[in-house]
N, C-alpha and C. Protein backbone atom coordinates (compact mmCIF):
# COMPACT_ATOMS: atom_id res chain seq x y z
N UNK A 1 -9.42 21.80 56.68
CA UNK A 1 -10.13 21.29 55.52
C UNK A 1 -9.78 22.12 54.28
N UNK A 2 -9.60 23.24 54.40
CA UNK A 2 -9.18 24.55 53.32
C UNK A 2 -7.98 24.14 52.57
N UNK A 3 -7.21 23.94 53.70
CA UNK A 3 -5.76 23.50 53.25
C UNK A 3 -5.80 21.99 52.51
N UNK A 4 -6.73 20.89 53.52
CA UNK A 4 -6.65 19.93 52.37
C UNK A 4 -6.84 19.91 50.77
N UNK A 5 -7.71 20.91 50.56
CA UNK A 5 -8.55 20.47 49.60
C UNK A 5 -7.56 21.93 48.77
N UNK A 6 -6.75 22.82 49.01
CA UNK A 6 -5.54 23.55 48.39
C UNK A 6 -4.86 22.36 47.89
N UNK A 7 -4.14 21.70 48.57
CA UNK A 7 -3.20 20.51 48.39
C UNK A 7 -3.78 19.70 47.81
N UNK A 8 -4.69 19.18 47.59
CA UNK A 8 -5.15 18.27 46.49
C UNK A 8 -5.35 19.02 44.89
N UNK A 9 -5.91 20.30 45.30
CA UNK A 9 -5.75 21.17 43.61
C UNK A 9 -4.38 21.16 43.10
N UNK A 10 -3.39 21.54 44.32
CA UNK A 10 -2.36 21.64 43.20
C UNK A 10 -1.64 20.36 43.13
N UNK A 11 -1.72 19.42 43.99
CA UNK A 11 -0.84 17.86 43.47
C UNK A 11 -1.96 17.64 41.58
N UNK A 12 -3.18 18.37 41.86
CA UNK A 12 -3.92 17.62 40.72
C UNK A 12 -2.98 18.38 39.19
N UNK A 13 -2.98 19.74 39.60
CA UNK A 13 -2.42 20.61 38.47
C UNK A 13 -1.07 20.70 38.26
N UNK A 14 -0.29 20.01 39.04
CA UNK A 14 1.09 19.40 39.05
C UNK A 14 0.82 18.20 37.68
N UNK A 15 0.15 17.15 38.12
CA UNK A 15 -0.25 16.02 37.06
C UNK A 15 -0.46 16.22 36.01
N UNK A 16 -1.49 17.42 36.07
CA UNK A 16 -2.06 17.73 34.79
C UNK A 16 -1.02 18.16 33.86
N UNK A 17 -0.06 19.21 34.18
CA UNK A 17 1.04 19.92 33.28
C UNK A 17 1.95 18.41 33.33
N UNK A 18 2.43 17.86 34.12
CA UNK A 18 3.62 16.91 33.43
C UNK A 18 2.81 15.83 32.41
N UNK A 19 1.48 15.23 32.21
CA UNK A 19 1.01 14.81 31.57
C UNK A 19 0.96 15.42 30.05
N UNK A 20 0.85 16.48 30.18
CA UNK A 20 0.50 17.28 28.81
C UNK A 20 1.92 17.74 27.65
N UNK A 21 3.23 17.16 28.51
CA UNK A 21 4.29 17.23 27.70
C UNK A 21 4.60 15.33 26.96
N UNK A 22 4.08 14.46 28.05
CA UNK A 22 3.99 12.91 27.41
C UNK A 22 4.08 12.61 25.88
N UNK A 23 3.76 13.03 25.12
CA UNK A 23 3.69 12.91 24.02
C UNK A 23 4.33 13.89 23.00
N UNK A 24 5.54 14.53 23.78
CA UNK A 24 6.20 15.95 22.97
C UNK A 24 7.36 15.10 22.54
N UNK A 25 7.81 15.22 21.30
CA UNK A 25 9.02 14.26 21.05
C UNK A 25 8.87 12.83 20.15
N UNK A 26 7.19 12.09 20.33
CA UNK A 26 6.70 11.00 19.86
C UNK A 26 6.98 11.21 18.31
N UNK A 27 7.16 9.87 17.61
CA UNK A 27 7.03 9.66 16.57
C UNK A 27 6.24 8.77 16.27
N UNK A 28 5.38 8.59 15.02
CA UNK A 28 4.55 7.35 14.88
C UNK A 28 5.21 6.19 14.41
N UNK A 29 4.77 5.10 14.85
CA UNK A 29 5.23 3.33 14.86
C UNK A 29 5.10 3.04 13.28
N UNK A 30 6.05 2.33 13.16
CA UNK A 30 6.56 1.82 12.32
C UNK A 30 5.32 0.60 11.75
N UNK A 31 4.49 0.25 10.55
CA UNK A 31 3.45 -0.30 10.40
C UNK A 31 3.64 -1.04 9.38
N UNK A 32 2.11 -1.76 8.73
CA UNK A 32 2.21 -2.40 7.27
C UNK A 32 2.54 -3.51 7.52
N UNK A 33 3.52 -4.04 6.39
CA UNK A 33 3.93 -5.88 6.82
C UNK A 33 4.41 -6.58 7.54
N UNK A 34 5.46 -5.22 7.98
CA UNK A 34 6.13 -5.88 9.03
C UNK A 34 5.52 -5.83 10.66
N UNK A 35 4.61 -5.07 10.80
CA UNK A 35 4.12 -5.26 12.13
C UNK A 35 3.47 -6.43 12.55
N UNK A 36 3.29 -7.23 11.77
CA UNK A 36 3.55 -9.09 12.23
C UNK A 36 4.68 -9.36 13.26
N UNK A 37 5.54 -8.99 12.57
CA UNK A 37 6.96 -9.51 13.47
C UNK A 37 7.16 -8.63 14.83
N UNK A 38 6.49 -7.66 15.39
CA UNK A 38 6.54 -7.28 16.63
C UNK A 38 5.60 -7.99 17.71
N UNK A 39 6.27 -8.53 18.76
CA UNK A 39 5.81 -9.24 19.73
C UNK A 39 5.83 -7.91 20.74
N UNK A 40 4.85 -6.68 20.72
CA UNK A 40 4.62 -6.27 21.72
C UNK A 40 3.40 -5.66 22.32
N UNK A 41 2.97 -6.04 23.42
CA UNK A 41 3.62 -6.31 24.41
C UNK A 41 3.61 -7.73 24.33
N UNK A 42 4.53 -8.54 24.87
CA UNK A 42 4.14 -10.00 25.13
C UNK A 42 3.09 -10.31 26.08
N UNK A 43 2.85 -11.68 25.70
CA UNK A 43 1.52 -12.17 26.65
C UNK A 43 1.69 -12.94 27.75
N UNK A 44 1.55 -12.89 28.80
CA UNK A 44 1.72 -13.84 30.20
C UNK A 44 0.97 -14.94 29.37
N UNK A 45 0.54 -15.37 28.56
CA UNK A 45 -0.31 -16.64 28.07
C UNK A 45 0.60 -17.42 27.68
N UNK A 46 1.59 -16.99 26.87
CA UNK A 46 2.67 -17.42 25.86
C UNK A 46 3.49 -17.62 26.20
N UNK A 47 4.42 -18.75 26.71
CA UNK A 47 6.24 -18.63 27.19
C UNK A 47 6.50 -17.89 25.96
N UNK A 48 7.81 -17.11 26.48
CA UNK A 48 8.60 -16.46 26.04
C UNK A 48 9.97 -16.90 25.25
N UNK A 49 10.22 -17.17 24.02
CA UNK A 49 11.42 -18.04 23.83
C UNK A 49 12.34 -16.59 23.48
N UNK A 50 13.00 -16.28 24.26
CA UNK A 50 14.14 -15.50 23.88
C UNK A 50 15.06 -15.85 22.55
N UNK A 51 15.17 -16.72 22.51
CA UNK A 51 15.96 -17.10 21.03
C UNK A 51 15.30 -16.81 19.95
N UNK A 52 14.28 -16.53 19.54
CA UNK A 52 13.80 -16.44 18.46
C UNK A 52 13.19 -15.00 18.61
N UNK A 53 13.99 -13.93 18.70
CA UNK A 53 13.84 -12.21 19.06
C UNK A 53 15.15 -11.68 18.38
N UNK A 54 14.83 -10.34 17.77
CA UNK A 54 15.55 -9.65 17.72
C UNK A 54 16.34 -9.29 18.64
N UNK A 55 17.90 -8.95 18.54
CA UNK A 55 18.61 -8.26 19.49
C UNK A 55 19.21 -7.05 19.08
N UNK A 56 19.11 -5.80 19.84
CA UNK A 56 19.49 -4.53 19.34
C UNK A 56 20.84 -4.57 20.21
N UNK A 57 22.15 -4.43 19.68
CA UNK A 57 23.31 -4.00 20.82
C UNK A 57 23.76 -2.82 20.24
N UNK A 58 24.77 -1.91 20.75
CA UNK A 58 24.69 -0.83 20.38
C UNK A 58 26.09 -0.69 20.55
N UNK A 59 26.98 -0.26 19.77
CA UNK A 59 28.23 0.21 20.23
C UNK A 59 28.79 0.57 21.30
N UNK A 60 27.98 1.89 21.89
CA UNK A 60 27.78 2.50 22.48
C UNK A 60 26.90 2.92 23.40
N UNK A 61 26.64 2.86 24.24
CA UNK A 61 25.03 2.99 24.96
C UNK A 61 25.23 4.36 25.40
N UNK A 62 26.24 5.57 25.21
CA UNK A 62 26.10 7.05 25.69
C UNK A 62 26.97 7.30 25.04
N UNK A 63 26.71 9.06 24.65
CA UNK A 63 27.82 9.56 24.02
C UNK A 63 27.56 11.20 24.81
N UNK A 64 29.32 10.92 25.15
CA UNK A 64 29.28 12.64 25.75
C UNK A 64 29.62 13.80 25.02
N UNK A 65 29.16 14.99 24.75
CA UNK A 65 29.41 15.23 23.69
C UNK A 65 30.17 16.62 23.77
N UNK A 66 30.72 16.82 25.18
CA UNK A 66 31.60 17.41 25.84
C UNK A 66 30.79 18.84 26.18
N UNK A 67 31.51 19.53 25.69
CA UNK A 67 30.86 21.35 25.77
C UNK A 67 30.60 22.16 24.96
N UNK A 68 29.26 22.34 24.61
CA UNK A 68 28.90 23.47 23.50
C UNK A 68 28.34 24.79 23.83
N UNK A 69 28.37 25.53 22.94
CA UNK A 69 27.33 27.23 23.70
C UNK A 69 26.12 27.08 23.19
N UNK A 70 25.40 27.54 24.10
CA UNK A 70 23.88 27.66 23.83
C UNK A 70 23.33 27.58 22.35
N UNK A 71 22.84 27.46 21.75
CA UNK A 71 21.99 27.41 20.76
C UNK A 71 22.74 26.72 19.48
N UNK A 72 23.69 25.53 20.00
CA UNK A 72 24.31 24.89 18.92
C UNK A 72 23.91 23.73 18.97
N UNK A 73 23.10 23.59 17.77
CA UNK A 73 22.79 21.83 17.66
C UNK A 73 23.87 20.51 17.20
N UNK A 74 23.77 19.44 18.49
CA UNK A 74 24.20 18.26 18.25
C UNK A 74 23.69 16.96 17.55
N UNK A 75 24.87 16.65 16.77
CA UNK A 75 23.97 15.47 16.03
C UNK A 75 25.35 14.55 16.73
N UNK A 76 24.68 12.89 16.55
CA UNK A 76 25.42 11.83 16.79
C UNK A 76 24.81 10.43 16.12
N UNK A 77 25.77 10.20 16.07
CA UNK A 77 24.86 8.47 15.06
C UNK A 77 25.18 7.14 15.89
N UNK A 78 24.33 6.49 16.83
CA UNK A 78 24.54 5.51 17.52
C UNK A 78 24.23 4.45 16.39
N UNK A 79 25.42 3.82 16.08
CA UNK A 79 25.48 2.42 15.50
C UNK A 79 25.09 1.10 16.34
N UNK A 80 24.43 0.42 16.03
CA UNK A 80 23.72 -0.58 16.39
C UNK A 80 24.03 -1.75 15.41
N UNK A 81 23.97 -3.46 16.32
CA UNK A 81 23.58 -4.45 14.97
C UNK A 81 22.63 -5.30 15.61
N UNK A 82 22.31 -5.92 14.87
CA UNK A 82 20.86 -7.20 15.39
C UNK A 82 22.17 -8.41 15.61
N UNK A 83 22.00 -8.38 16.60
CA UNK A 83 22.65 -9.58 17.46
C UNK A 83 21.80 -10.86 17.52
N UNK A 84 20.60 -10.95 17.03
CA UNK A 84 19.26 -11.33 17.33
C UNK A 84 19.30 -13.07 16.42
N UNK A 85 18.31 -13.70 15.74
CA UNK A 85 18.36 -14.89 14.47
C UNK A 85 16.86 -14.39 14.22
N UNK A 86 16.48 -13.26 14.59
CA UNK A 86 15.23 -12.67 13.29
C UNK A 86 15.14 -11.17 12.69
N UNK A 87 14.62 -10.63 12.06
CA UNK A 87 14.91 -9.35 11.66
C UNK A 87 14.31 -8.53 12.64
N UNK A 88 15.04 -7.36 13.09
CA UNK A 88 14.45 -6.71 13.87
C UNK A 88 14.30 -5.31 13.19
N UNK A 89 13.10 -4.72 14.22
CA UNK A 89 12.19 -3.78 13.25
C UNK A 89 11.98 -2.88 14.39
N UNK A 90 12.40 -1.42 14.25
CA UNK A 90 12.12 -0.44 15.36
C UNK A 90 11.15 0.30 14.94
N UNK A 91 10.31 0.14 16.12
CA UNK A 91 8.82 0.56 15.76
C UNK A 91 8.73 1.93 16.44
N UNK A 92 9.65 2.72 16.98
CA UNK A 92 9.52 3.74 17.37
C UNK A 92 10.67 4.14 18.43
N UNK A 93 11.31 5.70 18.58
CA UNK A 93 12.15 5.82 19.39
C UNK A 93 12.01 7.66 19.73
N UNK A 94 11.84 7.67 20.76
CA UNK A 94 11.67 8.72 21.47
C UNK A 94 12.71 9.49 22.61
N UNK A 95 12.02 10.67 23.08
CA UNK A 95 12.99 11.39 24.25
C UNK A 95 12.08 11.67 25.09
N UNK A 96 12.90 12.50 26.11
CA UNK A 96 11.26 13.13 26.86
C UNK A 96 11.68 14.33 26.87
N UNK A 97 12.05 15.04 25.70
CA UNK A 97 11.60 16.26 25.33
C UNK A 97 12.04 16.39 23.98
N UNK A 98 11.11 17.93 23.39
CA UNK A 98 11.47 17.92 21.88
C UNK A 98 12.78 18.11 21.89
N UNK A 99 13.27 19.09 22.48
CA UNK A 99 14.85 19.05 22.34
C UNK A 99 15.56 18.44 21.64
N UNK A 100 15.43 17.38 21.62
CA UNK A 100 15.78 15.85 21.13
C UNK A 100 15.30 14.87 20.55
N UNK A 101 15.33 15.13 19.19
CA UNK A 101 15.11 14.67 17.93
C UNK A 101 15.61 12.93 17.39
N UNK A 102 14.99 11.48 17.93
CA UNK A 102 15.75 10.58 16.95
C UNK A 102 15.32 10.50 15.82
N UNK A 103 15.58 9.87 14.30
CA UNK A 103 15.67 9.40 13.98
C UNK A 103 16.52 7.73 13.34
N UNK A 104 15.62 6.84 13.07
CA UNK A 104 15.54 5.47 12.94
C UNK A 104 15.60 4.69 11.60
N UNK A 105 15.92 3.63 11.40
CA UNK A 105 15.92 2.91 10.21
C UNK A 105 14.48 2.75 10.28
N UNK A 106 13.45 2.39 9.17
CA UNK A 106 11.95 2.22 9.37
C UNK A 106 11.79 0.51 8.85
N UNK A 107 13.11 0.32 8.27
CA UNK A 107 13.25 -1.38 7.36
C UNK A 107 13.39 -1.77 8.38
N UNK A 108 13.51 -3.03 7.63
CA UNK A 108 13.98 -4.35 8.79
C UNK A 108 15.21 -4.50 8.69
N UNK A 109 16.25 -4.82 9.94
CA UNK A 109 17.34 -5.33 9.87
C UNK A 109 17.21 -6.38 9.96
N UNK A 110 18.24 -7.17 8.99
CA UNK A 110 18.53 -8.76 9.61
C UNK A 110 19.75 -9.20 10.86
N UNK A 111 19.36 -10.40 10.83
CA UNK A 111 20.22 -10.98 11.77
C UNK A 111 21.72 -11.04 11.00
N UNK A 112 22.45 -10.13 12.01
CA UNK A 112 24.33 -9.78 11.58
C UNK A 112 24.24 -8.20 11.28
N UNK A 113 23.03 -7.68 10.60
CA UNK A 113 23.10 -6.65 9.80
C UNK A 113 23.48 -5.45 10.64
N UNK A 114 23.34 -4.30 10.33
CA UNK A 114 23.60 -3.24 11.22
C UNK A 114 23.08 -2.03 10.62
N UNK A 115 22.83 -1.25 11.93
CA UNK A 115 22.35 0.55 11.17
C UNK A 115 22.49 1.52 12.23
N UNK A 116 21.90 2.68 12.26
CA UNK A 116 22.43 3.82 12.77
C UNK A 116 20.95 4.21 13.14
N UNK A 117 21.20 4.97 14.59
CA UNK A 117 20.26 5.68 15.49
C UNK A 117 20.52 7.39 15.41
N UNK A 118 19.95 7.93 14.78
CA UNK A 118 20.79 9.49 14.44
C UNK A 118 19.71 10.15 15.60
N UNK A 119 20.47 11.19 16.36
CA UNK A 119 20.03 11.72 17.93
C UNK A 119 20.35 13.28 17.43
N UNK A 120 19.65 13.97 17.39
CA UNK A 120 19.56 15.85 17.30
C UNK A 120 19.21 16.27 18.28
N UNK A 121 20.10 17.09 18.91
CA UNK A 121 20.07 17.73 20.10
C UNK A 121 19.99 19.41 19.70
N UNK A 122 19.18 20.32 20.00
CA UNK A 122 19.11 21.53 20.13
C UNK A 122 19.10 22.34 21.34
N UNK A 123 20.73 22.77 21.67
CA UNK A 123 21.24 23.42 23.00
C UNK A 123 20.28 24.61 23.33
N UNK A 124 19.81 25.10 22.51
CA UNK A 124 18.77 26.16 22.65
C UNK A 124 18.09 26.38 24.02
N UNK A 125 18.06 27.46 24.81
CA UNK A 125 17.57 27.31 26.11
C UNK A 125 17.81 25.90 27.04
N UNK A 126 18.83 25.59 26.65
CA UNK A 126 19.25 24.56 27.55
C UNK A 126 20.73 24.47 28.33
N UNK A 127 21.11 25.69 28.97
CA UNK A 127 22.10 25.94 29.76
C UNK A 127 22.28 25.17 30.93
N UNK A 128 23.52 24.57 31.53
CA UNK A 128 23.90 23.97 32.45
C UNK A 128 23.91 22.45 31.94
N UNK A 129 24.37 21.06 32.70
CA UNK A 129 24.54 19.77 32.37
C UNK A 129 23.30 19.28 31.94
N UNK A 130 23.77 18.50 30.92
CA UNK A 130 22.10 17.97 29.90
C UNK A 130 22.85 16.13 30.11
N UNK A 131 21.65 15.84 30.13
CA UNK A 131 21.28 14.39 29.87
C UNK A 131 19.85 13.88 29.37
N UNK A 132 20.55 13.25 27.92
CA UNK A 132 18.73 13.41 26.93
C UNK A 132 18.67 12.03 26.78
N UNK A 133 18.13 11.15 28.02
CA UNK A 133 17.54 9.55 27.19
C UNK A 133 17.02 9.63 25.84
N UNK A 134 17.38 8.76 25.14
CA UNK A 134 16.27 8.22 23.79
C UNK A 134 15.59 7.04 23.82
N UNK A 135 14.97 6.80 24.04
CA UNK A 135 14.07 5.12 24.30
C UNK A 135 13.41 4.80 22.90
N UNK A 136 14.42 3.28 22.80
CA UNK A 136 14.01 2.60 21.63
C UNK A 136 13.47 1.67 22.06
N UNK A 137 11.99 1.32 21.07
CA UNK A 137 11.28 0.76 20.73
C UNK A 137 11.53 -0.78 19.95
N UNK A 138 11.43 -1.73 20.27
CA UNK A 138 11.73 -2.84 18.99
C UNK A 138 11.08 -4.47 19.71
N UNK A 139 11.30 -4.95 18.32
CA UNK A 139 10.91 -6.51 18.58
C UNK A 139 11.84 -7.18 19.20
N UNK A 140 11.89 -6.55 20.67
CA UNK A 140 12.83 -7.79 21.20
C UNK A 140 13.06 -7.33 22.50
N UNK A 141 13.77 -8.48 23.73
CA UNK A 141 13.62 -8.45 25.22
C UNK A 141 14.50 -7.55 25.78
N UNK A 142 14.15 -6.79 26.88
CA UNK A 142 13.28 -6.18 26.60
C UNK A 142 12.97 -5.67 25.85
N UNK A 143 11.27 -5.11 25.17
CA UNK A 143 11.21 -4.11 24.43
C UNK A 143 11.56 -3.11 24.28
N UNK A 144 12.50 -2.77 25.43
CA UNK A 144 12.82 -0.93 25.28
C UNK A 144 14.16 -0.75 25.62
N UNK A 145 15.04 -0.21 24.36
CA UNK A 145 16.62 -0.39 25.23
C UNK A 145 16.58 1.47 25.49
N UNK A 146 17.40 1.59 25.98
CA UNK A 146 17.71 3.52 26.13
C UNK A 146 19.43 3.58 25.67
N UNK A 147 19.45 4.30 25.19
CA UNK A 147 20.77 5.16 24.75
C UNK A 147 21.09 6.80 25.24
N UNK A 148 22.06 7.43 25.37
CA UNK A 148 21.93 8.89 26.48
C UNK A 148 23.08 9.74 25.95
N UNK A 149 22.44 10.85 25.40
CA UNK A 149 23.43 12.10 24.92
C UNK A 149 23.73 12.35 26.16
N UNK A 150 24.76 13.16 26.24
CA UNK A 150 25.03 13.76 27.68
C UNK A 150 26.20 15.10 27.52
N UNK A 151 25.99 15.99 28.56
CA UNK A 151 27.28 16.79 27.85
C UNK A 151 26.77 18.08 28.97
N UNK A 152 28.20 19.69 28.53
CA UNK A 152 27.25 20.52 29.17
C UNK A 152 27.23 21.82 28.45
N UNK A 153 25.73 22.35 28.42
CA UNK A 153 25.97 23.52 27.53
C UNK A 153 26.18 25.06 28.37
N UNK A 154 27.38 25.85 27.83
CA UNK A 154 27.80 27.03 28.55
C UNK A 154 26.89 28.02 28.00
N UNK A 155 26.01 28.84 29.06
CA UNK A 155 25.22 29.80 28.58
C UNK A 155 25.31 30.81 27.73
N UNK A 156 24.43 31.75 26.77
CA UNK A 156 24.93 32.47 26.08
C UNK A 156 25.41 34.20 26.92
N UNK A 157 25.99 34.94 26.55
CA UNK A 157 26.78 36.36 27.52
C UNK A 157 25.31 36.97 26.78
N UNK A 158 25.22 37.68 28.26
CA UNK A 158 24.27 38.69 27.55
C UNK A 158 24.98 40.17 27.34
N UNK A 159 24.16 40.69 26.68
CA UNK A 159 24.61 42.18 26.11
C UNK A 159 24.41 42.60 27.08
N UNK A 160 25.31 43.81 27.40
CA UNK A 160 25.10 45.20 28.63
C UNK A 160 25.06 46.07 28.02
């Protein structure tokens, strides 16, 4: 019984710490006039007409960014266009850690138009192979596309 109830404290305090980083990295949603035009989440009430959604495609869906030393920050600009026949509007784009910084267009793109996903990476205490999802946010199916820095950073020499 001792042992159960050990094993349930720490699966609980396991939860508790990965919960408490969830929101490290967040930026706030994109608002005002245009949050009309976001259909999210959709409604099981409503068919779904895919044609009339934004489409985010991306040049690129990863960029490797080969080998850097510790404490050198990466930037990269994932180009994107609305593939879509309405304007699409990114209401938010994240990582799952600060490490990794996006910034986003906050306008609307139109349909044809195009813009840039800028991704900041800080190698800082981050030695050995990195892979940093960014999960974008937008008006359109799915709501969430991901894009992925990737690369590996060589540790810094310590002094003797």
């Amino acid at each position: 019984m001792k042992n159960l109830i050990l094993f349930f404290a720490f699966i609980l305090s396991i939860g508790m710490v990965a919960c408490a980083n969830d929101e490290e990295g967040v930026q706030e949603t994109a608002g005002g006039k245009n949050s009309e035009i976001i259909r999210n989440p959709i409604s099981a009430d409503h068919p779904l007409d895919s044609n009339q959604l934004a489409r985010i495609t991306f040049e690129q869906n990863e960029y490797d960014f080969g080998t850097v030393p510790e404490g050198q920050v990466v930037e990269h600009f994932f180009k994107f266009t609305n593939t879509g026949k309405v304007p699409l509007l990114i209401s938010n784009a994240r990582s799952t850690c600060g490490c990794t910084v996006p910034e986003w267009p906050k306008e609307e793109i139109g349909p044809g138009e195009s813009g840039e996903l800028k991704a900041t990476f800080n190698s800082d205490n981050r030695a050995g192979s990195v892979r940093k999802p960014i999960i974008v946010s937008a008006n359109t199916y799915p709501n969430e596309v991901r894009v992925l820095l990737k690369g590996t950073v060589t540790p810094k020499r310590k002094k003797q």
